[in-house]
N, C-alpha and C. Protein backbone atom coordinates (compact mmCIF):
# COMPACT_ATOMS: atom_id res chain seq x y z
N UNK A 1 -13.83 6.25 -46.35
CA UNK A 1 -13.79 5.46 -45.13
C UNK A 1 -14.97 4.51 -45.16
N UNK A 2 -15.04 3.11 -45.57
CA UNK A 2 -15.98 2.27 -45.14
C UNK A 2 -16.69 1.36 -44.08
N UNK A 3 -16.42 2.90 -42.87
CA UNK A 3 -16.90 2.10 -41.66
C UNK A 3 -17.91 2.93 -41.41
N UNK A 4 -18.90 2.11 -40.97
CA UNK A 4 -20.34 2.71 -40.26
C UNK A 4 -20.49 3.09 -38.94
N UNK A 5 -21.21 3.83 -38.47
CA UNK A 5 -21.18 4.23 -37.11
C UNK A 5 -22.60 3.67 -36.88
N UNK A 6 -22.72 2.49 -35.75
CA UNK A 6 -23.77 2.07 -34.91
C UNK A 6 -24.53 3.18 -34.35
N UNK A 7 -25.88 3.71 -34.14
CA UNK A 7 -26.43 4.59 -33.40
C UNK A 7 -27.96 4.46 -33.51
N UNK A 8 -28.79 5.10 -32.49
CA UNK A 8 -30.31 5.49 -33.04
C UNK A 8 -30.26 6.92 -32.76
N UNK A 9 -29.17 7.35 -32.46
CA UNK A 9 -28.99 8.53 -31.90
C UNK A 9 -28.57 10.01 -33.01
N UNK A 10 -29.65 10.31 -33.87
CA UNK A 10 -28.99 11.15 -35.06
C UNK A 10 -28.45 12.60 -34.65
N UNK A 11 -28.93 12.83 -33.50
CA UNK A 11 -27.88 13.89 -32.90
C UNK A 11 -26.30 13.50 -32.52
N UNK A 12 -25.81 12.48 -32.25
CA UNK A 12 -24.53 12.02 -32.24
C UNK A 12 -24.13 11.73 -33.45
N UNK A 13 -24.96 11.32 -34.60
CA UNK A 13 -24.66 11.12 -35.85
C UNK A 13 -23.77 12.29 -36.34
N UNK A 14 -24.98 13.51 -36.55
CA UNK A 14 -24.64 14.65 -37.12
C UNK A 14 -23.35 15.75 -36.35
N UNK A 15 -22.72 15.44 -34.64
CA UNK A 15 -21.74 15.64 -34.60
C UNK A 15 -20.74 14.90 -34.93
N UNK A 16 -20.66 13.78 -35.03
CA UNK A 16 -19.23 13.31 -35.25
C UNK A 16 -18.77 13.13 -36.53
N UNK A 17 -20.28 13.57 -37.49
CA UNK A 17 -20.22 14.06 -39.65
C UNK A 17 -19.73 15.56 -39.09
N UNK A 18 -19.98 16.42 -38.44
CA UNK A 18 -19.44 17.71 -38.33
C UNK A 18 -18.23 17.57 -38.27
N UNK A 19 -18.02 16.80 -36.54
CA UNK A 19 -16.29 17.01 -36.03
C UNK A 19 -15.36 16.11 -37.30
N UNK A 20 -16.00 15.53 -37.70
CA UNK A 20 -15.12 14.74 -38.79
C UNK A 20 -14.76 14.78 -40.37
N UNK A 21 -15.80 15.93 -40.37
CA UNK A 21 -15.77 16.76 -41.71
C UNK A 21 -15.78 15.86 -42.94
N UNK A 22 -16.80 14.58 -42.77
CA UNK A 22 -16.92 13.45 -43.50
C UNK A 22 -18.57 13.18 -42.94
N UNK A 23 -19.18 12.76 -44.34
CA UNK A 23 -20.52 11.96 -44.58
C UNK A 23 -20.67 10.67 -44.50
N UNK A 24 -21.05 10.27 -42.79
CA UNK A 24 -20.31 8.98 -42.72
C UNK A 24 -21.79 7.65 -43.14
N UNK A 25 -21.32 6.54 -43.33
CA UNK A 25 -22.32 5.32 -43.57
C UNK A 25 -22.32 5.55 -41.99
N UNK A 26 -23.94 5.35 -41.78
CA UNK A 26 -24.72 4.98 -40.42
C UNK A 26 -25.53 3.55 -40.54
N UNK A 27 -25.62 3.13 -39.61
CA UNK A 27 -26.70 2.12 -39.60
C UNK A 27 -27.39 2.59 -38.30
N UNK A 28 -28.63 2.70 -38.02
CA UNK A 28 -29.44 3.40 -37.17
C UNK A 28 -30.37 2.26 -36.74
N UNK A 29 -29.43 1.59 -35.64
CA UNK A 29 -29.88 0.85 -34.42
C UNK A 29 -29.56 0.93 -32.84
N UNK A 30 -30.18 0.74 -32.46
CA UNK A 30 -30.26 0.87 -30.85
C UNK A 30 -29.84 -0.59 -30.05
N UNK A 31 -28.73 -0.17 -29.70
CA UNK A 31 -27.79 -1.41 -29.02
C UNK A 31 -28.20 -1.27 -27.56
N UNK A 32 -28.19 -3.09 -26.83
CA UNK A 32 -27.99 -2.84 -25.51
C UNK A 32 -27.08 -2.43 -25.20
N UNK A 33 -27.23 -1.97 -23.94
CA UNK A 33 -25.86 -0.85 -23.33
C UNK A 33 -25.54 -1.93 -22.13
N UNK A 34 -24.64 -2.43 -21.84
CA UNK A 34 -24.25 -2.56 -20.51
C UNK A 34 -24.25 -1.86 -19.11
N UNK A 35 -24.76 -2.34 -18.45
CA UNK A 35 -25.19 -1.20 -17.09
C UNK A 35 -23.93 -1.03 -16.59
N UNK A 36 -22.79 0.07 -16.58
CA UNK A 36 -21.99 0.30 -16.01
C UNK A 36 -21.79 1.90 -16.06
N UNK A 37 -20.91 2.81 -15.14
CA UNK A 37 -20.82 3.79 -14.72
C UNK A 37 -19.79 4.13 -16.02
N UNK A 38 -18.67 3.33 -16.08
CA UNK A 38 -17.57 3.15 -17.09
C UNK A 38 -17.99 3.40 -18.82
N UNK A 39 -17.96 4.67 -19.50
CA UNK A 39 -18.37 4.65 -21.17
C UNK A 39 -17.10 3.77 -21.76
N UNK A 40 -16.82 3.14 -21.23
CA UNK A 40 -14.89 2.65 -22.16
C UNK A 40 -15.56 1.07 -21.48
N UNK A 41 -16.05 0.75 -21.12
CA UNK A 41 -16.58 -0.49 -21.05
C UNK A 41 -18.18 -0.85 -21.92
N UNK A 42 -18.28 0.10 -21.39
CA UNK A 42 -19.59 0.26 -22.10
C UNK A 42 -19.88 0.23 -24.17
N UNK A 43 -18.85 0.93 -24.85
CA UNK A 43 -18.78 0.93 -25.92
C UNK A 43 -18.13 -0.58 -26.03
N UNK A 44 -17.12 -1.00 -25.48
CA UNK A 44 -16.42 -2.30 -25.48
C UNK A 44 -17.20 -3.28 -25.87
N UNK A 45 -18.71 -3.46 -24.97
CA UNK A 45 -19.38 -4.26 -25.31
C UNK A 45 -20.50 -3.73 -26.32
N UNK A 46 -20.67 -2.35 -26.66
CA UNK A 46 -21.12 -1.96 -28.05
C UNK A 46 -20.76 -2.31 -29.29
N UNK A 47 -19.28 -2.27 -29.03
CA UNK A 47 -18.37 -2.62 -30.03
C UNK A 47 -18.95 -4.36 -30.78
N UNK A 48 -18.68 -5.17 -29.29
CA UNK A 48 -18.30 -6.45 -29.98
C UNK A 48 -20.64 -7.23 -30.39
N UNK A 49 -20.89 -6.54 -29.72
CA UNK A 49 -22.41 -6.73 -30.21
C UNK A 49 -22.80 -6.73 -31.60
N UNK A 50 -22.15 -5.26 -32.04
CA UNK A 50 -22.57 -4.61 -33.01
C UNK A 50 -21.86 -5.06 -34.41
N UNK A 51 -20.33 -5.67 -34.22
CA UNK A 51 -19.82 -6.47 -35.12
C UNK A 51 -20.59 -8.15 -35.49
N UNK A 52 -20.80 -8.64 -34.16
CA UNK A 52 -21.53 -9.69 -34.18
C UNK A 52 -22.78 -9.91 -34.91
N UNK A 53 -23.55 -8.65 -35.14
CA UNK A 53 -24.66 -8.25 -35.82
C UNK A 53 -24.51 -8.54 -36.94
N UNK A 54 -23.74 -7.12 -37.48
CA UNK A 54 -23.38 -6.81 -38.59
C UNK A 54 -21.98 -6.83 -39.88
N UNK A 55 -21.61 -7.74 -38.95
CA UNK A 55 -20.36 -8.36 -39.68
C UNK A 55 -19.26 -7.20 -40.61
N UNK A 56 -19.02 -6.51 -40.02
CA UNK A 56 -18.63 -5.05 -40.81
C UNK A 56 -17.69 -4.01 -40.27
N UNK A 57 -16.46 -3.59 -40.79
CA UNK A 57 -16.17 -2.66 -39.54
C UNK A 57 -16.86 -1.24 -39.15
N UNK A 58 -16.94 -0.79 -38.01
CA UNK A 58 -17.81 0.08 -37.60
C UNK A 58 -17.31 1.08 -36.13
N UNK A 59 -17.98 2.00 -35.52
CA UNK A 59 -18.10 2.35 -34.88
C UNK A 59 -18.94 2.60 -33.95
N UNK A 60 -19.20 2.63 -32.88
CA UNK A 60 -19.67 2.54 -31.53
C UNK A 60 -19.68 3.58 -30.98
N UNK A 61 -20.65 4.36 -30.42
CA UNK A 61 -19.95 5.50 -28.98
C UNK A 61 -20.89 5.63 -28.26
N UNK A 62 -20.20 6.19 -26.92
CA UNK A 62 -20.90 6.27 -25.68
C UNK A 62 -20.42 7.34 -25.18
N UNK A 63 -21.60 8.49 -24.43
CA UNK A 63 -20.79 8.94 -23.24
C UNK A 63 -21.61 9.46 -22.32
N UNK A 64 -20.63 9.82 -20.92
CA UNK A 64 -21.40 10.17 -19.94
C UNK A 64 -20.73 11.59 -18.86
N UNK A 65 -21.95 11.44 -18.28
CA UNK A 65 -21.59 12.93 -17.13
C UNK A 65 -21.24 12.49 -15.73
N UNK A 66 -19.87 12.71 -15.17
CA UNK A 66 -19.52 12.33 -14.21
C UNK A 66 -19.30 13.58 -13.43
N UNK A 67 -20.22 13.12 -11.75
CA UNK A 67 -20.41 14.59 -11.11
C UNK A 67 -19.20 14.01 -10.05
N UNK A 68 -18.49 14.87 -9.34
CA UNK A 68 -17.34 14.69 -8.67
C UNK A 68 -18.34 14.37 -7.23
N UNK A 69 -19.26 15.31 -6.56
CA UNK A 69 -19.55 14.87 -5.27
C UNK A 69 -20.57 13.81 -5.78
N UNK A 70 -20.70 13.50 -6.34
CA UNK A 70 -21.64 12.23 -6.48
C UNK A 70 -20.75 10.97 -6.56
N UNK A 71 -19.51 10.93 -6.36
CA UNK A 71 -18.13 9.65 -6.36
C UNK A 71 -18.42 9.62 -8.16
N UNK A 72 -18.86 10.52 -8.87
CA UNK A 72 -18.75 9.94 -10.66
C UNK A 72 -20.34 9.75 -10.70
N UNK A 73 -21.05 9.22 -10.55
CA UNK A 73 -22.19 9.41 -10.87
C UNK A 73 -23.24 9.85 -11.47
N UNK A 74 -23.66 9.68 -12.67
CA UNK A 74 -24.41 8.46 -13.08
C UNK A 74 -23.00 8.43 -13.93
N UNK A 75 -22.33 8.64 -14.50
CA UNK A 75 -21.30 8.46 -15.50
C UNK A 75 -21.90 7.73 -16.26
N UNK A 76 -22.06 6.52 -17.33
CA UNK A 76 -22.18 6.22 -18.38
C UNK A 76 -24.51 5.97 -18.38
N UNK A 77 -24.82 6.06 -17.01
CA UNK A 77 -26.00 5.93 -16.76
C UNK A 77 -26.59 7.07 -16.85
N UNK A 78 -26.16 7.97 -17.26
CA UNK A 78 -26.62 9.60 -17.36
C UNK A 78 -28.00 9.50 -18.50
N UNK A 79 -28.26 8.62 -19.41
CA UNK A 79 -29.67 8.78 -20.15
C UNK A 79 -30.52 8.20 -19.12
N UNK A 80 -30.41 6.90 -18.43
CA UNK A 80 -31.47 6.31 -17.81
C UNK A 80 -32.10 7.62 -16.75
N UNK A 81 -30.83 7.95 -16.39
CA UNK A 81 -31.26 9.60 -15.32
C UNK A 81 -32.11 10.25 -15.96
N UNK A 82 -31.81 10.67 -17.10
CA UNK A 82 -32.35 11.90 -17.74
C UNK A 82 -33.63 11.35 -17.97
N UNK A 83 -33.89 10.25 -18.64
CA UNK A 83 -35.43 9.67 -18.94
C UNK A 83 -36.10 9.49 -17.29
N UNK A 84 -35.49 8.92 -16.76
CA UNK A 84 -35.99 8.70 -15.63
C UNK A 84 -36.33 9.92 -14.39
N UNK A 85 -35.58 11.30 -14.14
CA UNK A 85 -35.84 11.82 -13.32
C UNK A 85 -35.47 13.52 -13.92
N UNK A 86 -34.96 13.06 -15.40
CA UNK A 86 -34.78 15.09 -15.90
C UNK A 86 -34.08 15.73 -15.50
N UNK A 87 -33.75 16.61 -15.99
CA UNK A 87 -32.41 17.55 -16.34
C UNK A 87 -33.03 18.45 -15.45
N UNK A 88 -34.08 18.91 -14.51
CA UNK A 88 -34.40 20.05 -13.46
C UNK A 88 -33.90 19.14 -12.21
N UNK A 89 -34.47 17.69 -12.16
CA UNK A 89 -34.31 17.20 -10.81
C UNK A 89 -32.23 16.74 -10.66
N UNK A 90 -31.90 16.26 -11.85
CA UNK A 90 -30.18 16.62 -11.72
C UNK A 90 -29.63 17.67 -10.94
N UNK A 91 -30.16 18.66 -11.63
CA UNK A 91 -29.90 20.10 -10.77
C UNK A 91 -30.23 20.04 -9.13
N UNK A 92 -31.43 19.72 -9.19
CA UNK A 92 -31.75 19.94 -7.78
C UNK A 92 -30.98 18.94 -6.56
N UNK A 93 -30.41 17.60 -7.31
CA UNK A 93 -30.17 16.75 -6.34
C UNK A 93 -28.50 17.32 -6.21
N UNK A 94 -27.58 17.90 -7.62
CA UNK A 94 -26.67 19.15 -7.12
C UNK A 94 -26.57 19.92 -6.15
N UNK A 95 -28.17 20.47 -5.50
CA UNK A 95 -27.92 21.64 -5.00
C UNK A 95 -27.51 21.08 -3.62
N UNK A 96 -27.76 19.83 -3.18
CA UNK A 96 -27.36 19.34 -1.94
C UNK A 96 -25.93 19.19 -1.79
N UNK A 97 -25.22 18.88 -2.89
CA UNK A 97 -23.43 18.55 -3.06
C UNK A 97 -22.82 19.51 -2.46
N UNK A 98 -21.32 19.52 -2.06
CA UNK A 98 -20.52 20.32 -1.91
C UNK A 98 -19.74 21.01 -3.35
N UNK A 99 -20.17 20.97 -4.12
CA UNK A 99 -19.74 21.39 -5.24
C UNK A 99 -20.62 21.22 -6.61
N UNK A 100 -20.33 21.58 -7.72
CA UNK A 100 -21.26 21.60 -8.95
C UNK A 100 -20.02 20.87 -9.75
N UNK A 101 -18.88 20.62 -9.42
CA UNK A 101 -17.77 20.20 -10.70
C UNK A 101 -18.29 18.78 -11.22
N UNK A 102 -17.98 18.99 -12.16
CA UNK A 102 -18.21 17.64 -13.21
C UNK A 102 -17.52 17.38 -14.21
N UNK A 103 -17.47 16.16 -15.09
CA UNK A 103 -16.85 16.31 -16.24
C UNK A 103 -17.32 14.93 -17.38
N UNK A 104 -17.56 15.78 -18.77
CA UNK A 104 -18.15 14.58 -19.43
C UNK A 104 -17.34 13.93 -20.09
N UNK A 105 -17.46 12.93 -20.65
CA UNK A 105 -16.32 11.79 -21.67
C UNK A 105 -16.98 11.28 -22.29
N UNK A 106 -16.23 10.77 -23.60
CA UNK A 106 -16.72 10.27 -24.40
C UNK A 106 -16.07 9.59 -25.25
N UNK A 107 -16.45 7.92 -25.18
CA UNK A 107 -15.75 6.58 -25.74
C UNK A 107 -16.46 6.00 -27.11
N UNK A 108 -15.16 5.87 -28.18
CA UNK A 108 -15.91 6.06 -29.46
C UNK A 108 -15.21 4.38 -29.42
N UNK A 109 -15.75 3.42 -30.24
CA UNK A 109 -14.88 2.28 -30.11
C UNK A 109 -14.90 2.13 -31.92
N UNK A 110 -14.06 1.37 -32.14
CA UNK A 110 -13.43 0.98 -33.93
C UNK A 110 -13.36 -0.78 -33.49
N UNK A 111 -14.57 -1.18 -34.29
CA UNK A 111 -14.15 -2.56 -34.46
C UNK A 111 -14.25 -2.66 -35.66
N UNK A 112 -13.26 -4.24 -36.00
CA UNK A 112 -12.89 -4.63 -37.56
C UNK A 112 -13.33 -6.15 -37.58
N UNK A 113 -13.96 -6.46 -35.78
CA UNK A 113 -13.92 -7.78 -36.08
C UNK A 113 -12.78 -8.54 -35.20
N UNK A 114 -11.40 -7.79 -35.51
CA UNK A 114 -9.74 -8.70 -35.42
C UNK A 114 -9.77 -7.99 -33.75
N UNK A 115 -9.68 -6.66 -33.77
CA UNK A 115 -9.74 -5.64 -32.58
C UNK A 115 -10.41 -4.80 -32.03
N UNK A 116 -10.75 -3.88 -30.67
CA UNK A 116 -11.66 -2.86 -30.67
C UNK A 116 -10.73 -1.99 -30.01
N UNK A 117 -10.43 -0.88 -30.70
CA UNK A 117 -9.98 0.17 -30.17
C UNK A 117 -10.59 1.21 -29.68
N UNK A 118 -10.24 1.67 -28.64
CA UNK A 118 -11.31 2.90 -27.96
C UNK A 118 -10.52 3.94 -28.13
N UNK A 119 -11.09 5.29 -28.14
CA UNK A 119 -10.64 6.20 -28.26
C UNK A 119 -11.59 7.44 -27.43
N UNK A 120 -10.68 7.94 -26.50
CA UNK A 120 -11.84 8.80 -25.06
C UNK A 120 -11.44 9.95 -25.33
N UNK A 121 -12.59 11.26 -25.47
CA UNK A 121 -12.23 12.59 -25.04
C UNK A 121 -13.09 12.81 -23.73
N UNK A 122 -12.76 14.14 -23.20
CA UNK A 122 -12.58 14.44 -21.81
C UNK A 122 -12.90 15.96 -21.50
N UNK A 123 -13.91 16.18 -20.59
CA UNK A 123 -14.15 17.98 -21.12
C UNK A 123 -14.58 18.03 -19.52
N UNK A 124 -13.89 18.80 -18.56
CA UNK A 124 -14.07 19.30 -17.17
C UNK A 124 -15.14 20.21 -17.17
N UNK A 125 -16.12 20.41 -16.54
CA UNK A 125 -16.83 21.58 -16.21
C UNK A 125 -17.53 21.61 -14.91
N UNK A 126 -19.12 21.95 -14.95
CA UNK A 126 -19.54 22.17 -13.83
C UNK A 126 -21.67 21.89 -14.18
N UNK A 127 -22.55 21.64 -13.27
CA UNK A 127 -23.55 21.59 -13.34
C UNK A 127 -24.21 22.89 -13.08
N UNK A 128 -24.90 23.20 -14.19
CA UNK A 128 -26.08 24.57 -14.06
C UNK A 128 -26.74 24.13 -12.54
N UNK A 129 -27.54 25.58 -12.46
CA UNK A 129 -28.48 26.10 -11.48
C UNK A 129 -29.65 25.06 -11.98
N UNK A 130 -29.70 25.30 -13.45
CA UNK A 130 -31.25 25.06 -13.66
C UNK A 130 -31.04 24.97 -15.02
N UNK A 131 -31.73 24.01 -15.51
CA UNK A 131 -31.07 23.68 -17.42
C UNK A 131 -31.34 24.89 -18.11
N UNK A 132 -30.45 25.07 -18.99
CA UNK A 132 -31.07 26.21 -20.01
C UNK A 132 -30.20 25.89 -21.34
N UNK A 133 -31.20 26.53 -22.29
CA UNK A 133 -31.12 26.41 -23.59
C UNK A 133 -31.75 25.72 -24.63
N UNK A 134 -31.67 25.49 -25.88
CA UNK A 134 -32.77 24.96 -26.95
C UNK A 134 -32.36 23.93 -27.59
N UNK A 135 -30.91 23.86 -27.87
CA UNK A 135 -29.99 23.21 -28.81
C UNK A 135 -29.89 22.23 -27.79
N UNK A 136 -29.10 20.67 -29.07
CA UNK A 136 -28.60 19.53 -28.88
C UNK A 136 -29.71 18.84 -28.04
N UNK A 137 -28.77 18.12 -27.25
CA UNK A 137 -29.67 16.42 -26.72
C UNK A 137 -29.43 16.24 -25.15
N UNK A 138 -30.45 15.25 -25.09
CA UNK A 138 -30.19 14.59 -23.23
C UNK A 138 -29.54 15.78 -22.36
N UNK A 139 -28.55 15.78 -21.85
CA UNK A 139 -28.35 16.95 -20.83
C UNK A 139 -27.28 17.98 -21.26
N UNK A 140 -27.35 18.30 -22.29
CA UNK A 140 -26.60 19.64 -22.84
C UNK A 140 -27.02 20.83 -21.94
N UNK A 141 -27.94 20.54 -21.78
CA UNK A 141 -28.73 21.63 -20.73
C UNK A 141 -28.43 22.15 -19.79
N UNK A 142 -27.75 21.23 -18.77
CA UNK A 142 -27.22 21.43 -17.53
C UNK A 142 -25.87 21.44 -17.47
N UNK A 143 -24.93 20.88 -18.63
CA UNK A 143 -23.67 20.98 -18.54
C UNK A 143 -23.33 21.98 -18.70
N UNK A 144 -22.16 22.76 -18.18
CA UNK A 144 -21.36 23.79 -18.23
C UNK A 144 -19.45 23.43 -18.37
N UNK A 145 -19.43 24.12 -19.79
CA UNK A 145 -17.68 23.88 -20.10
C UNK A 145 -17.07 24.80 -19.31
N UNK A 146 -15.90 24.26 -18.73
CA UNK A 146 -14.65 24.55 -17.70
C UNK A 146 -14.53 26.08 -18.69
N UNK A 147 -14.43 26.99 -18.81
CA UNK A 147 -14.10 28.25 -19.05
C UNK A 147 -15.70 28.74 -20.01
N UNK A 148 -16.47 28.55 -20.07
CA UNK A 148 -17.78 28.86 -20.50
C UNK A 148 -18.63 29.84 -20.05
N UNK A 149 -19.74 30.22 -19.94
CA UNK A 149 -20.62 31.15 -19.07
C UNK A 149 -21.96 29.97 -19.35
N UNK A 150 -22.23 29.02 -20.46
CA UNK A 150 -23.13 28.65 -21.25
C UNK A 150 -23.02 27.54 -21.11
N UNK A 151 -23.98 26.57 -21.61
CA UNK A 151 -24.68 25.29 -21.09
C UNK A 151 -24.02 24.58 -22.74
N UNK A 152 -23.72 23.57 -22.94
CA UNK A 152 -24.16 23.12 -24.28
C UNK A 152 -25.17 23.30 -25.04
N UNK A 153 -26.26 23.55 -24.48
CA UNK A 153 -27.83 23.90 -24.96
C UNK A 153 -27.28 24.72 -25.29
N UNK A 154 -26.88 25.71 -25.05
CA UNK A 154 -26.81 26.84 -25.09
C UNK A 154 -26.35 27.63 -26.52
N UNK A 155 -25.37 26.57 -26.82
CA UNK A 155 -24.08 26.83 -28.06
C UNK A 155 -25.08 26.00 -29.24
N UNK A 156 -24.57 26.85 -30.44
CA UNK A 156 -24.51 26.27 -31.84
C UNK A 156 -23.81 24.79 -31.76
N UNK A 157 -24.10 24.22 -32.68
CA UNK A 157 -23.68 22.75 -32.87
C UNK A 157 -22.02 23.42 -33.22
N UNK A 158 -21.67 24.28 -34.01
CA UNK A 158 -20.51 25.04 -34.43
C UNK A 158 -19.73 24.91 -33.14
N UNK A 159 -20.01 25.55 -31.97
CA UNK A 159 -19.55 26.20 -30.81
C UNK A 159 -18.82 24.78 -30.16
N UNK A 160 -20.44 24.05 -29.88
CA UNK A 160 -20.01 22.57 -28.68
C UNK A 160 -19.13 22.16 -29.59
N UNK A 161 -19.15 21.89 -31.24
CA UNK A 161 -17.92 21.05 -31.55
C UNK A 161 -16.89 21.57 -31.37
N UNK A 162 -16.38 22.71 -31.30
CA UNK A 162 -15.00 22.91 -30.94
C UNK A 162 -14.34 22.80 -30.06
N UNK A 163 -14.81 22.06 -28.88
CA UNK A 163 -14.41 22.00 -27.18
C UNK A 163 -15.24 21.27 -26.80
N UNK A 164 -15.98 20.26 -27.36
CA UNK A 164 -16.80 19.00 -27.06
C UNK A 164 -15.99 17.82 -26.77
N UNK A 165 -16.02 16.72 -25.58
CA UNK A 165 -15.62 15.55 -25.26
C UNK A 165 -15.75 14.98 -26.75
N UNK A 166 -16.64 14.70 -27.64
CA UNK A 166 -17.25 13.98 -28.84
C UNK A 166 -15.91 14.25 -29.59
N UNK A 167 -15.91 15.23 -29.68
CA UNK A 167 -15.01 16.13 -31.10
C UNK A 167 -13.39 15.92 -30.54
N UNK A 168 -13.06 15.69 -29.22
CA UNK A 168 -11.54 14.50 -28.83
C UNK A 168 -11.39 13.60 -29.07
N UNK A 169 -12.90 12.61 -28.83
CA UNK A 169 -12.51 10.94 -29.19
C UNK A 169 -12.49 11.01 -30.70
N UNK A 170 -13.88 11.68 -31.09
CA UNK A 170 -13.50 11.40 -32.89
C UNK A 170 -12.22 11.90 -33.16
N UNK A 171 -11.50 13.12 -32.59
CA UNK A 171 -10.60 13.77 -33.61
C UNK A 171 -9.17 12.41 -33.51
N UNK A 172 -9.30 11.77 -32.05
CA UNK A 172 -8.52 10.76 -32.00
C UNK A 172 -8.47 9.78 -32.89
N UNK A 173 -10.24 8.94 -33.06
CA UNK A 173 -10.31 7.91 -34.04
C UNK A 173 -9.92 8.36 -35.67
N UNK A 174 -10.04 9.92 -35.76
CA UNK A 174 -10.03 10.12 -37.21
C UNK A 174 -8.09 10.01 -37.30
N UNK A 175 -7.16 10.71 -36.26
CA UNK A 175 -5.66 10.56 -36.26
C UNK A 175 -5.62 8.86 -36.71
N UNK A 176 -5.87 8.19 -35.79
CA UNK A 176 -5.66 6.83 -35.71
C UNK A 176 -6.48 5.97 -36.60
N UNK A 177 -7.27 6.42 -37.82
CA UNK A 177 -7.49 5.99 -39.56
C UNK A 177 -6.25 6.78 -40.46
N UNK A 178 -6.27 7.79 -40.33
CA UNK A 178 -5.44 8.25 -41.03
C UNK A 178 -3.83 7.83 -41.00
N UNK A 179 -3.93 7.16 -39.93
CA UNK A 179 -2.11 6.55 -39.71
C UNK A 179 -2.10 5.04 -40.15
N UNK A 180 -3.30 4.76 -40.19
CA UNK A 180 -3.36 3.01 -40.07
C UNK A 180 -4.21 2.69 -41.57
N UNK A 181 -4.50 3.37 -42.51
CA UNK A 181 -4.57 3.01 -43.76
C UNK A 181 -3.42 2.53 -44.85
C-alpha cells in the first residue's frame, strides 16, 4: 500500500499499524485542525491540506469524545480540552450532567488528490468517576466502552483495538483499498 498516514501523533500511528496488520509509510507532521465539533469535517480539511503539502496519496485522521448532556461536546475539540483543563476536571464538569453517556468517533480520510473519502467508526460508552489507568493517549482515561468495567487506559493496546472507534474507520478504509485496487 503506498499511502502515508499524516500524523505527529505516534500513538495513533502504532494503532492503526496494529488494527491494520500492515507497516504503514508515515510522515510525522502536525496539521492545522479546523475548529469544529464535527471529526468528518475536520479530517476533510486534513485531508485536502495535507495533499496540498505533500502531493501524495495519504491518510488523515481525527477523532473525538462526544458527551450526550453536554449537546456533543467538545466532540472533535476534545485535545484542546484535555491540554487545556485535563482529564480530572472533564470528570468533574460530568458530575454536574444528568448522565455520564458518551460516545467516541473516529474519521480517517483517503486522499489521492482526485477525491477524499472518509471513513467513521463509532463506539457508545460512558465518562469515568475519575481517570484511571496507564496505557494509551489524551483521554483514554476517562472513557468507558458500552459493555466494559475499564477505561481505555485501562486495556492493552491488544484489548482497545478490538472494540476501538479507530479499529472501525481503519477496518473500513482497509475494506475500501482492498475493493478498489
Amino acid at each position: 500500500m503506498d499511502v502515508c498516514l499524516v500524523t505527529s501523533n505516534m500513538h495513533k500511528l502504532k494503532e492503526a499499524e496494529y488494527v491494520l496488520g500492515v507497516k504503514l509509510k508515515y510522515i510525522n507532521y502536525e496539521l492545522d485542525e479546523l475548529q469544529s465539533l464535527s471529526v468528518e469535517r475536520v479530517v476533510k480539511h486534513k485531508a485536502i491540506s495535507a495533499y496540498l503539502r505533500f502531493k501524495r496519496p495519504l491518510l488523515v485522521e481525527d477523532t473525538g469524545l462526544f458527551i450526550y448532556s453536554l449537546g456533543g461536546f467538545p466532540g472533535a475539540l476534545i485535545k484542546c480540552l484535555v491540554q487545556s483543563a485535563g482529564t480530572e476536571k472533564i470528570c468533574r464538569i460530568v458530575d454536574s450532567c444528568d448522565s455520564r453517556g458518551a460516545y467516541a468517533k473516529t474519521a480517517v480520510a483517503f486522499s489521492n488528490g482526485k477525491k477524499i473519502k472518509v471513513f467513521v467508526g463509532r463506539i457508545e460508552g460512558s465518562i469515568a468517576l475519575h481517570p484511571k489507568g496507564g496505557n494509551g493517549f489524551g483521554w483514554d482515561s476517562i472513557f468507558i466502552p458500552k459493555g466494559s468495567m475499564h477505561t481505555f487506559a485501562e486495556m492493552s493496546l491488544q484489548e482497545k483495538s478490538r472494540i476501538s472507534m479507530r479499529r472501525k474507520a481503519f477496518a473500513k478504509f482497509s475494506k475500501f483499498m482492498k475493493n478498489n485496487i
